[in-house]
Protein backbone atom coordinates (compact mmCIF):
# COMPACT_ATOMS: atom_id res chain seq x y z
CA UNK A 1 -20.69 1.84 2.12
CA UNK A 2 -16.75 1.64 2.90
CA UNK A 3 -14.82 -1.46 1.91
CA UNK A 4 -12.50 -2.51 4.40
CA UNK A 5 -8.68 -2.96 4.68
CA UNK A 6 -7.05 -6.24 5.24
CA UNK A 7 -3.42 -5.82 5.09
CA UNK A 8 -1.58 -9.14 4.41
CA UNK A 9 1.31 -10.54 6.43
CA UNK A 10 3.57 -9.70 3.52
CA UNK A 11 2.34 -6.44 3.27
CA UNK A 12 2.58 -5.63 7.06
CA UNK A 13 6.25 -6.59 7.07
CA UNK A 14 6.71 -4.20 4.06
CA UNK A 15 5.38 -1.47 6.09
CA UNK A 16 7.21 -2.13 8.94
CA UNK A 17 10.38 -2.83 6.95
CA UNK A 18 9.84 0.90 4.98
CA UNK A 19 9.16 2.88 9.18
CA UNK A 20 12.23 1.36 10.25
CA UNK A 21 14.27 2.68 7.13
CA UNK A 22 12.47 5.81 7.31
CA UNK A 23 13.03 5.78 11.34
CA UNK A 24 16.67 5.87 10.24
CA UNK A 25 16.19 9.29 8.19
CA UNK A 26 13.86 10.35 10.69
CA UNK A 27 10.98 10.55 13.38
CA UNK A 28 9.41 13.19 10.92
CA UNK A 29 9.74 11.03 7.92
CA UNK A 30 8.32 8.00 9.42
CA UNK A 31 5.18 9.76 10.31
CA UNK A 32 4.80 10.98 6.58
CA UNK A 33 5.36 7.69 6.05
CA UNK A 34 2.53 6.40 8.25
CA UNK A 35 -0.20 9.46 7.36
CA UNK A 36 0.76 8.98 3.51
CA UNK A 37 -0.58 4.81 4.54
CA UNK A 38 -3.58 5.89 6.20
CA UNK A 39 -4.15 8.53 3.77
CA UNK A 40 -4.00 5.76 0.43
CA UNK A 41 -6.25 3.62 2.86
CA UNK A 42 -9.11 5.96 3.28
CA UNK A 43 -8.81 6.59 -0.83
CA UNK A 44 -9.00 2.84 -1.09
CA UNK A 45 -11.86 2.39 1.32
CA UNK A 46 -14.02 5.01 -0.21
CA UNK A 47 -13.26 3.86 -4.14
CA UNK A 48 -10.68 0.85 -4.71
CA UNK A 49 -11.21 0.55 -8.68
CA UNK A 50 -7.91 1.95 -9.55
CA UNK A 51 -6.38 0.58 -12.69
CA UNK A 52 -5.78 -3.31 -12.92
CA UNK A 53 -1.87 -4.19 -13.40
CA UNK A 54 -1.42 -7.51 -13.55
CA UNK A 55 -4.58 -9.79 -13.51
CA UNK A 56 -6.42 -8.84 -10.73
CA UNK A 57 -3.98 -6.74 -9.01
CA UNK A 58 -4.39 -3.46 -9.08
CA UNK A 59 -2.10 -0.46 -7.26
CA UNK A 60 -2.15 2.99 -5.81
CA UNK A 61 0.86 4.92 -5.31
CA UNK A 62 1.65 6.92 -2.12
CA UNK A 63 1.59 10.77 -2.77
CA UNK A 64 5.11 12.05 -3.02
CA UNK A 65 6.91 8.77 -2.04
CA UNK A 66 8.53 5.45 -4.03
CA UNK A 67 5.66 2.81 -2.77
CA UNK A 68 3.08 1.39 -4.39
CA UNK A 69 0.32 -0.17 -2.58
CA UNK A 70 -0.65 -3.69 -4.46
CA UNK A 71 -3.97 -4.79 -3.87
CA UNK A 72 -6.93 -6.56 -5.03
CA UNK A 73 -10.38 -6.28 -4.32
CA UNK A 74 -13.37 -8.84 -3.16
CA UNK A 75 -16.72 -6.58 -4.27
CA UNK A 76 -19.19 -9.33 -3.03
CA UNK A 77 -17.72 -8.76 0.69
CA UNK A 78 -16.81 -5.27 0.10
CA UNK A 79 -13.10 -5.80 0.85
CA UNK A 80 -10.09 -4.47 -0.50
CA UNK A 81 -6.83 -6.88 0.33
CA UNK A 82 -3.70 -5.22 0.89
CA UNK A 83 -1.15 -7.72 -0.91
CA UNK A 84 1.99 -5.66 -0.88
CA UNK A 85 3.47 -2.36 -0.20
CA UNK A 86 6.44 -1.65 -2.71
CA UNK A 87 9.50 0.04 -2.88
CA UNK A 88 9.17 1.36 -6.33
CA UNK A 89 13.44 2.05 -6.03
CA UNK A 90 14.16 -1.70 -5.41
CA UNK A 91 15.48 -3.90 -8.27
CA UNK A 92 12.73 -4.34 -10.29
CA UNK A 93 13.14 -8.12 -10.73
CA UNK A 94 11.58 -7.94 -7.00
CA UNK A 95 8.41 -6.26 -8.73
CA UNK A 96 6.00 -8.89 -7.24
């Protein structure tokens, strides 16, 4: 069975924050943007049990690009919670 994807309020304005910049680049990077997402959130729904970071926070990183996805998972409801999506080239005092 797939675990599903709940993307936190935090973690949606991260996305949208990282389509506009790319929107600025381009149409064509924004969409590699976007399909690199989806493409992390299949990964996650099929197996989430990347390495733990800090606590229970664990992260995948998005192929070719400076963002980490931050997440955590709830195995007893088969969910995987999208906490944050992170520039990796931001200061990393902002590291959340």
């Amino acid at each position: 069975m797939a675990f599903k994807i709940l993307v936190s309020p935090i973690a949606a304005n991260d996305i949208d924050e990282a389509v506009k910049y790319y929107k600025i680049r381009s149409q064509t990077a924004a969409k590699s943007f976007k399909k690199k997402l989806l493409d992390a959130y299949k990964s996650l729904q099929m197996n989430p049990f990347f390495a733990v970071k800090y606590k229970n926070v664990r992260a995948i990183p998005l192929k070719k690009l400076p963002y980490l996805i931050l997440f955590d998972i709830d195995e007893k409801e088969q969910i995987v919670n999208i906490l944050s999506v992170f520039c990796t080239h931001q200061n990393p005092e902002k590291y959340p």
